[in-house]
PDB file of N, CA and C in Angstrom:
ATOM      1  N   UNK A   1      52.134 -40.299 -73.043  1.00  0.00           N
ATOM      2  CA  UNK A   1      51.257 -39.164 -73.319  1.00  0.00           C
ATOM      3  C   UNK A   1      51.876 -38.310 -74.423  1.00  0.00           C
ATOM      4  N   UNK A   2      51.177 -38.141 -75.273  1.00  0.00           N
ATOM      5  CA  UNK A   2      51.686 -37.242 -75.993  1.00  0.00           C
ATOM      6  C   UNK A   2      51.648 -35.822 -76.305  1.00  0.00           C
ATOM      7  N   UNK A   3      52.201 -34.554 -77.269  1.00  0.00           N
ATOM      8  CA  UNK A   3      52.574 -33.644 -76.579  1.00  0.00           C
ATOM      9  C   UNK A   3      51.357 -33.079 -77.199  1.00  0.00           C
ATOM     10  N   UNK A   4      51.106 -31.850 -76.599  1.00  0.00           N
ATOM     11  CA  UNK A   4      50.043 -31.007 -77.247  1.00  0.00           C
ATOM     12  C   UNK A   4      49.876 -29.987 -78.451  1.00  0.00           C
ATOM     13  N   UNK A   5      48.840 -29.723 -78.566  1.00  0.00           N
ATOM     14  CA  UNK A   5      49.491 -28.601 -79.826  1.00  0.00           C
ATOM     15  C   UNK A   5      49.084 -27.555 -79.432  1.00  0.00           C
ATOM     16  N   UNK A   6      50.169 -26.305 -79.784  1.00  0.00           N
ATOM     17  CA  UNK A   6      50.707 -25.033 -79.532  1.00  0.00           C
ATOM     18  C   UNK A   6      50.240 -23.989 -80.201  1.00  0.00           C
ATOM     19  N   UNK A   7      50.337 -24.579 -81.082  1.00  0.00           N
ATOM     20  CA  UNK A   7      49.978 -23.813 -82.689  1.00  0.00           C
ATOM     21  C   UNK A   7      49.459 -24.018 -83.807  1.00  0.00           C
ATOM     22  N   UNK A   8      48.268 -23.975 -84.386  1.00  0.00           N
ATOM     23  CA  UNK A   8      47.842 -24.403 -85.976  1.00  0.00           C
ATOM     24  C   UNK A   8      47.849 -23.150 -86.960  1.00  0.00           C
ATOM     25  N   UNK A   9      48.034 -23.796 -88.195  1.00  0.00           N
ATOM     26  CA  UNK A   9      48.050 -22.406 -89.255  1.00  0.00           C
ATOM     27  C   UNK A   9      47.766 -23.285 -90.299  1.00  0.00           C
ATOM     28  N   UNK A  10      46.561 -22.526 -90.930  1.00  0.00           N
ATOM     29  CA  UNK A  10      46.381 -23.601 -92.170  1.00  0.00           C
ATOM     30  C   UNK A  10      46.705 -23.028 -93.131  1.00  0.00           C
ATOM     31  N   UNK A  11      47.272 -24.206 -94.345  1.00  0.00           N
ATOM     32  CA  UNK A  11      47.842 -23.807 -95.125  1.00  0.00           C
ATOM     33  C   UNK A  11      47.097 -24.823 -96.545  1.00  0.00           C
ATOM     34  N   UNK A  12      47.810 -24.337 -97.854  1.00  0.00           N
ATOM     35  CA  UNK A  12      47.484 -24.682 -98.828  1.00  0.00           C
ATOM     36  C   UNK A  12      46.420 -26.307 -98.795  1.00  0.00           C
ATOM     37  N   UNK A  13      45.917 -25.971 -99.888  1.00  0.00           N
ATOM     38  CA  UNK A  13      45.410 -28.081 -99.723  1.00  0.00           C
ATOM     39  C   UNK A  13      45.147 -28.349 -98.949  1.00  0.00           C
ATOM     40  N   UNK A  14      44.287 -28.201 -97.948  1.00  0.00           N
ATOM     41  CA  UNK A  14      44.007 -28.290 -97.043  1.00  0.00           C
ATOM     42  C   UNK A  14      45.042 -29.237 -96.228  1.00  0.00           C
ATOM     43  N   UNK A  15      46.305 -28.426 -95.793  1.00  0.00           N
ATOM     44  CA  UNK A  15      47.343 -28.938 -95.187  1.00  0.00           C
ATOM     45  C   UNK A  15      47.130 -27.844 -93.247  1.00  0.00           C
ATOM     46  N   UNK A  16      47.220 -28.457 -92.448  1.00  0.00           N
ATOM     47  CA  UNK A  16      48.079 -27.460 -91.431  1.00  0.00           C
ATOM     48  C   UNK A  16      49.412 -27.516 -91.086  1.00  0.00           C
ATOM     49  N   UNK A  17      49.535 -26.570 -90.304  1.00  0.00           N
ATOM     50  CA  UNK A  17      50.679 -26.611 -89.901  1.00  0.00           C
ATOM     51  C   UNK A  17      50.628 -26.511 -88.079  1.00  0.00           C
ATOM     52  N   UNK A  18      51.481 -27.655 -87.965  1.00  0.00           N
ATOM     53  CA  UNK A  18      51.169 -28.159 -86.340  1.00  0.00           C
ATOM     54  C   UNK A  18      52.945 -27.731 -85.339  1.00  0.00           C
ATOM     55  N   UNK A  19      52.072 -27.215 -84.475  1.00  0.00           N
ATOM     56  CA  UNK A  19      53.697 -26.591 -83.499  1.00  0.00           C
ATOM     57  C   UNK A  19      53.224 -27.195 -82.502  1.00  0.00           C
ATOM     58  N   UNK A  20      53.776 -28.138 -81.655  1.00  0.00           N
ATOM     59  CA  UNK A  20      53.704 -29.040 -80.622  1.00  0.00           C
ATOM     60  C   UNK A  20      54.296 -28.784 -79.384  1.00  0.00           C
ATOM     61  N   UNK A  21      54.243 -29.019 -77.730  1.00  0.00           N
ATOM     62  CA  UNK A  21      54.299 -28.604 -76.884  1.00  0.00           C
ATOM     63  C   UNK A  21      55.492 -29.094 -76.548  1.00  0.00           C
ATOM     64  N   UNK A  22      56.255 -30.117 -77.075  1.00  0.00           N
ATOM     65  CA  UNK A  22      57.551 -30.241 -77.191  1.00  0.00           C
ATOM     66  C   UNK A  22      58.497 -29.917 -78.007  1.00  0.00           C
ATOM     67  N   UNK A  23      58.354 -29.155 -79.118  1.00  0.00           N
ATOM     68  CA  UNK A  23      58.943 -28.423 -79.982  1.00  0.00           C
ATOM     69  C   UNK A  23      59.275 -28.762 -81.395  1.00  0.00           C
ATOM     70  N   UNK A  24      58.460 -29.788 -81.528  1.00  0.00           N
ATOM     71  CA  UNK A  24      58.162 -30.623 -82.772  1.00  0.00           C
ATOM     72  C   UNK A  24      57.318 -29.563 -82.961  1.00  0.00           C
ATOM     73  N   UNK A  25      57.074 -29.406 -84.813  1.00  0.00           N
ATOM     74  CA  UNK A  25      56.716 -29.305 -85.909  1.00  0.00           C
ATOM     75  C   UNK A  25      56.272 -30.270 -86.960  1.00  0.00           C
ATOM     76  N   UNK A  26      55.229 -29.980 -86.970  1.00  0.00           N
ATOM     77  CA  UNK A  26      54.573 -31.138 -88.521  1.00  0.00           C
ATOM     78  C   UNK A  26      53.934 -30.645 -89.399  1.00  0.00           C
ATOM     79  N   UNK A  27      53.161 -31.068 -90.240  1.00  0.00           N
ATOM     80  CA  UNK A  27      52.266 -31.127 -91.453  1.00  0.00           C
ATOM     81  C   UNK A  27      51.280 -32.185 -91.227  1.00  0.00           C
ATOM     82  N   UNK A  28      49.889 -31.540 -91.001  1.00  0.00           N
ATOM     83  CA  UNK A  28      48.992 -32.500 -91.395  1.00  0.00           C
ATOM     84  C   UNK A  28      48.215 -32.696 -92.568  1.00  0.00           C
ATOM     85  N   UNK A  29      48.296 -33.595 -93.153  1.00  0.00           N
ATOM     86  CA  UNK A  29      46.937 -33.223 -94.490  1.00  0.00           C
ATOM     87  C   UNK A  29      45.932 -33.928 -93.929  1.00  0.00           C
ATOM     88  N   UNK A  30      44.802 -33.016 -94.334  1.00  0.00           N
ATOM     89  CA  UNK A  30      43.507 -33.351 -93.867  1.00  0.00           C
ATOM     90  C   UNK A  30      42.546 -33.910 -95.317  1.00  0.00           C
ATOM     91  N   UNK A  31      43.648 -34.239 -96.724  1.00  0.00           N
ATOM     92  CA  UNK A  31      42.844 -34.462 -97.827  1.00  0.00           C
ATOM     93  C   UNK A  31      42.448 -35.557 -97.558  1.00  0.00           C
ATOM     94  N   UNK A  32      42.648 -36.744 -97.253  1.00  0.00           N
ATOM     95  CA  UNK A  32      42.042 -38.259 -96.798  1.00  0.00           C
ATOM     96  C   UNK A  32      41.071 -38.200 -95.906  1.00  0.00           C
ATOM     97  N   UNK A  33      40.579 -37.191 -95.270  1.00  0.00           N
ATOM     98  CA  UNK A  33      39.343 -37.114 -94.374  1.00  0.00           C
ATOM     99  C   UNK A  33      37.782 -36.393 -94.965  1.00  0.00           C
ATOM    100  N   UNK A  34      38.358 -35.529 -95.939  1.00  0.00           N
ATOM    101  CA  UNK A  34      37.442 -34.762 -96.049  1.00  0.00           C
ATOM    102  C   UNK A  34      36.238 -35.467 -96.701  1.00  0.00           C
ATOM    103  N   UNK A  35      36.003 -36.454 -97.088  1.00  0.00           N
ATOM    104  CA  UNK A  35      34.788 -37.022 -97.479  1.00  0.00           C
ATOM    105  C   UNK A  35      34.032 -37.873 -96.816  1.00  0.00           C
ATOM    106  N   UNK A  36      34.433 -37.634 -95.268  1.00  0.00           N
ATOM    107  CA  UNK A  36      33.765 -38.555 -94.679  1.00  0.00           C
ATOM    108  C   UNK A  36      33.297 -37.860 -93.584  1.00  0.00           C
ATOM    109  N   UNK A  37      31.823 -38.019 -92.702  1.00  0.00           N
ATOM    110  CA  UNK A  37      31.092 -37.450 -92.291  1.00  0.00           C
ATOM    111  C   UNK A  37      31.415 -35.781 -92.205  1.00  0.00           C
ATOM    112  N   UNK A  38      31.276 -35.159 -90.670  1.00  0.00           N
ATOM    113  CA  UNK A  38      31.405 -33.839 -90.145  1.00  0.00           C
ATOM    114  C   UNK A  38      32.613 -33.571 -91.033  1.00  0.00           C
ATOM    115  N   UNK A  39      33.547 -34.062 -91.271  1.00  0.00           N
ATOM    116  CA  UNK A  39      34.814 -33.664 -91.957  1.00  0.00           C
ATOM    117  C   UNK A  39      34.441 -32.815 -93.802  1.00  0.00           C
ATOM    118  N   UNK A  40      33.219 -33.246 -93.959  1.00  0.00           N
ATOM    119  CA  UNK A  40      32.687 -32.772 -95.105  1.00  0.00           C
ATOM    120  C   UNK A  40      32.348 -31.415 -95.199  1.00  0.00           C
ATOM    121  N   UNK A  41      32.406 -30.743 -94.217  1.00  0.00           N
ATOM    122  CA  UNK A  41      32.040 -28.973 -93.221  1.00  0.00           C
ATOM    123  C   UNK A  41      33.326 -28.730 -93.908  1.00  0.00           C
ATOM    124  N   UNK A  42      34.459 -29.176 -94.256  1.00  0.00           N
ATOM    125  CA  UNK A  42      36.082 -28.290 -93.819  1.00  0.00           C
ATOM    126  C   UNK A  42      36.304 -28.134 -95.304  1.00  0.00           C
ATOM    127  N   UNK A  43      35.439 -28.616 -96.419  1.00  0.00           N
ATOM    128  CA  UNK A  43      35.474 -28.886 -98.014  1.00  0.00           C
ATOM    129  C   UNK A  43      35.878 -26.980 -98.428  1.00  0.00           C
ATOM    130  N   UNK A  44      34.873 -26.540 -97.921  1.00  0.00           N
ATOM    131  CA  UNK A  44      35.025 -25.029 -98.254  1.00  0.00           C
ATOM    132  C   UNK A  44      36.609 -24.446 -97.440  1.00  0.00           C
ATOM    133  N   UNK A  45      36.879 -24.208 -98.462  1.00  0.00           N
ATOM    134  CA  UNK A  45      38.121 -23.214 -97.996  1.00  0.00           C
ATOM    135  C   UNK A  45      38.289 -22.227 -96.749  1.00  0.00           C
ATOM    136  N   UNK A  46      36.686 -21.482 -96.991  1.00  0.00           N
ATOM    137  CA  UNK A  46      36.989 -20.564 -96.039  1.00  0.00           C
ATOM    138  C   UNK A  46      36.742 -20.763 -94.568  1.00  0.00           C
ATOM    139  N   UNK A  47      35.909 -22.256 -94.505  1.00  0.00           N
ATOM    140  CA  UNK A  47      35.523 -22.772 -93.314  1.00  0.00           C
ATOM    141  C   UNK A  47      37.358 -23.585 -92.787  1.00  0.00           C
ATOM    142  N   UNK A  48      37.819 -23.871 -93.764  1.00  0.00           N
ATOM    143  CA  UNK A  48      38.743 -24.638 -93.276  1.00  0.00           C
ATOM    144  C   UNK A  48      40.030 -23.812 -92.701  1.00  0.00           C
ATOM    145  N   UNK A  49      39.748 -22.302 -93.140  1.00  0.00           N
ATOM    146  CA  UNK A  49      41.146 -21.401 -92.685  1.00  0.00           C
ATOM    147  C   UNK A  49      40.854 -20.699 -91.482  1.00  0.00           C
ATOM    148  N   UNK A  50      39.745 -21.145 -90.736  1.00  0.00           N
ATOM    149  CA  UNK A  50      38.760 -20.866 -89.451  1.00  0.00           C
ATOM    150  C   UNK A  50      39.159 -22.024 -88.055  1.00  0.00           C
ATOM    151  N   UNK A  51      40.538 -22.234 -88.427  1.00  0.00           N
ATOM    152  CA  UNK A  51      41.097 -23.564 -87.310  1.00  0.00           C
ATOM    153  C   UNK A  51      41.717 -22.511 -86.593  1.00  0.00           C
ATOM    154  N   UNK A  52      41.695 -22.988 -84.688  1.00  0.00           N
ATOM    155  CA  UNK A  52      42.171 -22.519 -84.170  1.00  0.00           C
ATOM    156  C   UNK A  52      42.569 -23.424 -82.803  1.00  0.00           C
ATOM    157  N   UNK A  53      43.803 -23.596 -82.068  1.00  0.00           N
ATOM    158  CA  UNK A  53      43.941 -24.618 -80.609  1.00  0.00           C
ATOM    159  C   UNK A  53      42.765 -24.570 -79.842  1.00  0.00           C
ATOM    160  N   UNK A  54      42.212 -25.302 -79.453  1.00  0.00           N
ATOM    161  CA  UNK A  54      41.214 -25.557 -78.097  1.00  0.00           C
ATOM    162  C   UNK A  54      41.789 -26.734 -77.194  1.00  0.00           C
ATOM    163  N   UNK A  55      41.885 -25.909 -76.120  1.00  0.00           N
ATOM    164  CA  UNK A  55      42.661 -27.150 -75.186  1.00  0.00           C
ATOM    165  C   UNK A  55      43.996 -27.261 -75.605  1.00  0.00           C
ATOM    166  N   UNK A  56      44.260 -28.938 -76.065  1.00  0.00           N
ATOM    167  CA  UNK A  56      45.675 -29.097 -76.402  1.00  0.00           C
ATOM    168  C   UNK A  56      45.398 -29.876 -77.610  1.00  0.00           C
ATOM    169  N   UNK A  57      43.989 -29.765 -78.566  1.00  0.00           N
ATOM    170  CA  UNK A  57      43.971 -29.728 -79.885  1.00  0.00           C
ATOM    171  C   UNK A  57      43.380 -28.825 -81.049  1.00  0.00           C
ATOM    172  N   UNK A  58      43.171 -29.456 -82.064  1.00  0.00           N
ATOM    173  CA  UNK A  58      42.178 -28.497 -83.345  1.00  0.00           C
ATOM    174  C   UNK A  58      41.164 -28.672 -83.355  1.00  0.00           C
ATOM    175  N   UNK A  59      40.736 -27.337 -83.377  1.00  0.00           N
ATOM    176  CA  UNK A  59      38.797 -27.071 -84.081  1.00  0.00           C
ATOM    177  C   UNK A  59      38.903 -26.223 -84.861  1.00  0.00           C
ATOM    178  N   UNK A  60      37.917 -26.315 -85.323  1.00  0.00           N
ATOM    179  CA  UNK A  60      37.384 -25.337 -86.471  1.00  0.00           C
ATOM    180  C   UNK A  60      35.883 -24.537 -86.036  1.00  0.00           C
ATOM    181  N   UNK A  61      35.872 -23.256 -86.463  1.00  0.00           N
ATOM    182  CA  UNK A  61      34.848 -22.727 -86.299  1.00  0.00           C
ATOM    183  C   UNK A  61      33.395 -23.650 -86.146  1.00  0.00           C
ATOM    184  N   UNK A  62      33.244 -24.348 -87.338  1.00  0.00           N
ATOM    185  CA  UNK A  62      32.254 -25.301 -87.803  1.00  0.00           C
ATOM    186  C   UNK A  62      32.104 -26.130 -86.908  1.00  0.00           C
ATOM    187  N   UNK A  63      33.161 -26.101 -85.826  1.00  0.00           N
ATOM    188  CA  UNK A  63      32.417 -27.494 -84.812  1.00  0.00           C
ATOM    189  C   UNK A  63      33.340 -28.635 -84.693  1.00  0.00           C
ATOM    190  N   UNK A  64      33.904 -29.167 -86.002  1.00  0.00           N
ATOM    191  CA  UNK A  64      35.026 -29.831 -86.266  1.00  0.00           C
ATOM    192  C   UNK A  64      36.244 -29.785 -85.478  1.00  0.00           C
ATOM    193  N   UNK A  65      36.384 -31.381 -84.612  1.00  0.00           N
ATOM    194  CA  UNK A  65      37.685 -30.965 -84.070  1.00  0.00           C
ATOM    195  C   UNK A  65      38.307 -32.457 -83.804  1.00  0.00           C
ATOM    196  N   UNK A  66      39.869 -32.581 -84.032  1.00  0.00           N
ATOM    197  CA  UNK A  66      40.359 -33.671 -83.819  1.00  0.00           C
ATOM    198  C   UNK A  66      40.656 -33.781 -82.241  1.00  0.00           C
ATOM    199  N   UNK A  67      41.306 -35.620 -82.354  1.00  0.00           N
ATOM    200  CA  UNK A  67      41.716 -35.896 -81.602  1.00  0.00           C
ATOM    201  C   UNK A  67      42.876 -35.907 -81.314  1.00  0.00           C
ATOM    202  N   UNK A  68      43.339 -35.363 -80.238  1.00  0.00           N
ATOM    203  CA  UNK A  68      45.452 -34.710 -79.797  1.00  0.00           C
ATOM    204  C   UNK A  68      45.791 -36.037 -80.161  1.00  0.00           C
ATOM    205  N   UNK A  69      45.719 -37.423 -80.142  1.00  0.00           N
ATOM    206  CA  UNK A  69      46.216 -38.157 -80.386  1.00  0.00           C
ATOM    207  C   UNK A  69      46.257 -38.649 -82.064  1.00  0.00           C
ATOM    208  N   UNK A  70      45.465 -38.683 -82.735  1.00  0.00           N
ATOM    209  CA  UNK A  70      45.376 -38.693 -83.828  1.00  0.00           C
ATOM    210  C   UNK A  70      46.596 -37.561 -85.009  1.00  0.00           C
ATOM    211  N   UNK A  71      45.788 -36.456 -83.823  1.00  0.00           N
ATOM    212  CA  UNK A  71      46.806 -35.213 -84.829  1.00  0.00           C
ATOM    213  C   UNK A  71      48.336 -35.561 -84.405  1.00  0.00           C
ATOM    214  N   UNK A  72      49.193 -35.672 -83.207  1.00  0.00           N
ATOM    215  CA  UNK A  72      50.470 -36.247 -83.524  1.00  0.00           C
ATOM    216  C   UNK A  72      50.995 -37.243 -84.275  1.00  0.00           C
ATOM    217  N   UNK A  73      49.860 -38.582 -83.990  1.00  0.00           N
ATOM    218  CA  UNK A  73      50.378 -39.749 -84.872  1.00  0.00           C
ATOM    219  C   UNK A  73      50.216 -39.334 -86.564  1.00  0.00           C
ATOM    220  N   UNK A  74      49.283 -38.391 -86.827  1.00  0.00           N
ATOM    221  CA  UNK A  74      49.332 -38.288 -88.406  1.00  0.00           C
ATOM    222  C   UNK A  74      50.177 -37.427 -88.948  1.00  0.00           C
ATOM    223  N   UNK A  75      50.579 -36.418 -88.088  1.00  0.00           N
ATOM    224  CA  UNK A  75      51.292 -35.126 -88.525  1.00  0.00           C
ATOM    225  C   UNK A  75      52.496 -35.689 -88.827  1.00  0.00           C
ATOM    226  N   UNK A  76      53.439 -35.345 -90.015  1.00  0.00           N
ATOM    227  CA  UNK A  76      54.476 -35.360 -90.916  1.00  0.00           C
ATOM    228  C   UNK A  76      55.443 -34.739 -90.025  1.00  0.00           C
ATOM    229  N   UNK A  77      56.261 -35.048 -89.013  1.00  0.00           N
ATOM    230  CA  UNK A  77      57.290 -34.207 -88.622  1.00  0.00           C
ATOM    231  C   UNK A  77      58.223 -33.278 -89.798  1.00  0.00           C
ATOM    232  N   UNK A  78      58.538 -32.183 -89.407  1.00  0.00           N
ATOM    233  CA  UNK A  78      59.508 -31.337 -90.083  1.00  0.00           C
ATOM    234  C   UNK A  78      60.547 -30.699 -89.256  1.00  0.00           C
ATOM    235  N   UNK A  79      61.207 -30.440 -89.245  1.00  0.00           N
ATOM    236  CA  UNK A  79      62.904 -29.854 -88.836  1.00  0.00           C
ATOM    237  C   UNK A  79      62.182 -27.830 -88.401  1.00  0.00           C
ATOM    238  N   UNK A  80      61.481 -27.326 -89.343  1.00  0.00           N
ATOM    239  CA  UNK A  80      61.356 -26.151 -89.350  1.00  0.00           C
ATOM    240  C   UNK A  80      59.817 -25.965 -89.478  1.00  0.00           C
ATOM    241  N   UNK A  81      59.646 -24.512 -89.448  1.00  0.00           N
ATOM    242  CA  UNK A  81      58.252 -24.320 -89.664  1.00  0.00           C
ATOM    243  C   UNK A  81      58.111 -24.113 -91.038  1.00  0.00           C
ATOM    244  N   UNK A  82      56.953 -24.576 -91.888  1.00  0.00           N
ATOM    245  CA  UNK A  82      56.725 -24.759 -93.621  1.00  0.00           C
ATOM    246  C   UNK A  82      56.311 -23.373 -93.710  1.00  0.00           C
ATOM    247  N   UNK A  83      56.968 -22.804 -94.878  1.00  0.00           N
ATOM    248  CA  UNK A  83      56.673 -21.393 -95.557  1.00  0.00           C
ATOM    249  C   UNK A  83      55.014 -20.973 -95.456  1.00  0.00           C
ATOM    250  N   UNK A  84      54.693 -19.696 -95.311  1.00  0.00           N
ATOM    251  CA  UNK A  84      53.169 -20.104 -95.683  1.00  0.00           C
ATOM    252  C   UNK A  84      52.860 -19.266 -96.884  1.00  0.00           C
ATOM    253  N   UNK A  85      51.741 -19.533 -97.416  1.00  0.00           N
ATOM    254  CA  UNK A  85      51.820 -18.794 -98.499  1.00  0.00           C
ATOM    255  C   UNK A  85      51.024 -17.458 -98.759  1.00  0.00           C
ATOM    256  N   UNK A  86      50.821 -16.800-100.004  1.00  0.00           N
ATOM    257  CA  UNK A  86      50.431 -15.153 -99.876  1.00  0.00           C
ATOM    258  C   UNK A  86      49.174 -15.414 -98.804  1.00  0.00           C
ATOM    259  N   UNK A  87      48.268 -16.445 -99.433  1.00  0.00           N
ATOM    260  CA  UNK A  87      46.991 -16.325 -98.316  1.00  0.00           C
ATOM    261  C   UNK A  87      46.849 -17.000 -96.870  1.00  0.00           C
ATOM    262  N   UNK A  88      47.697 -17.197 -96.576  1.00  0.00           N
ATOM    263  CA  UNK A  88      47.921 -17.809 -94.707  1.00  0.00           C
ATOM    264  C   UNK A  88      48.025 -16.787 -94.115  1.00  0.00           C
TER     265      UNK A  88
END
């Protein structure tokens, strides 16, 4: 089973930033999705900085929401949490 997520914060490029229920940290990019169906909602910026945990994964205002399993296996582990920038 894998762990849940804790925390999202979106960031640049349509990147998040994933804090996990075991204390992992990642990076997801969501640029390889966005042209394909419902994922086409998250194109606008301001829809895409509208992510927030439900349960023990991501949605987005818009309706849009992954699968907890998907988002660990894709997320980029990191050591720390990624800087965010002026607009995060």
């Amino acid at each position: 089973m894998q762990p849940s997520v804790k925390k999202v914060t979106a960031l640049e490029n349509y990147r998040l930033s994933v804090e996990f229920s075991n204390g992992e940290h990642g990076t997801l990019d969501m640029n390889p999705y966005l042209d394909f169906g419902v994922f086409e909602r998250l194109i606008d910026p301001g829809a895409f900085q509208q992510v927030f945990v439900s349960f023990d994964t991501i949605e987005w205002q818009c309706g849009v929401d992954l699968d907890p399993e998907f988002v660990y296996s894709k997320c980029q582990r990191t050591d720390a949490k990624p800087k965010l920038t002026a607009n995060s």
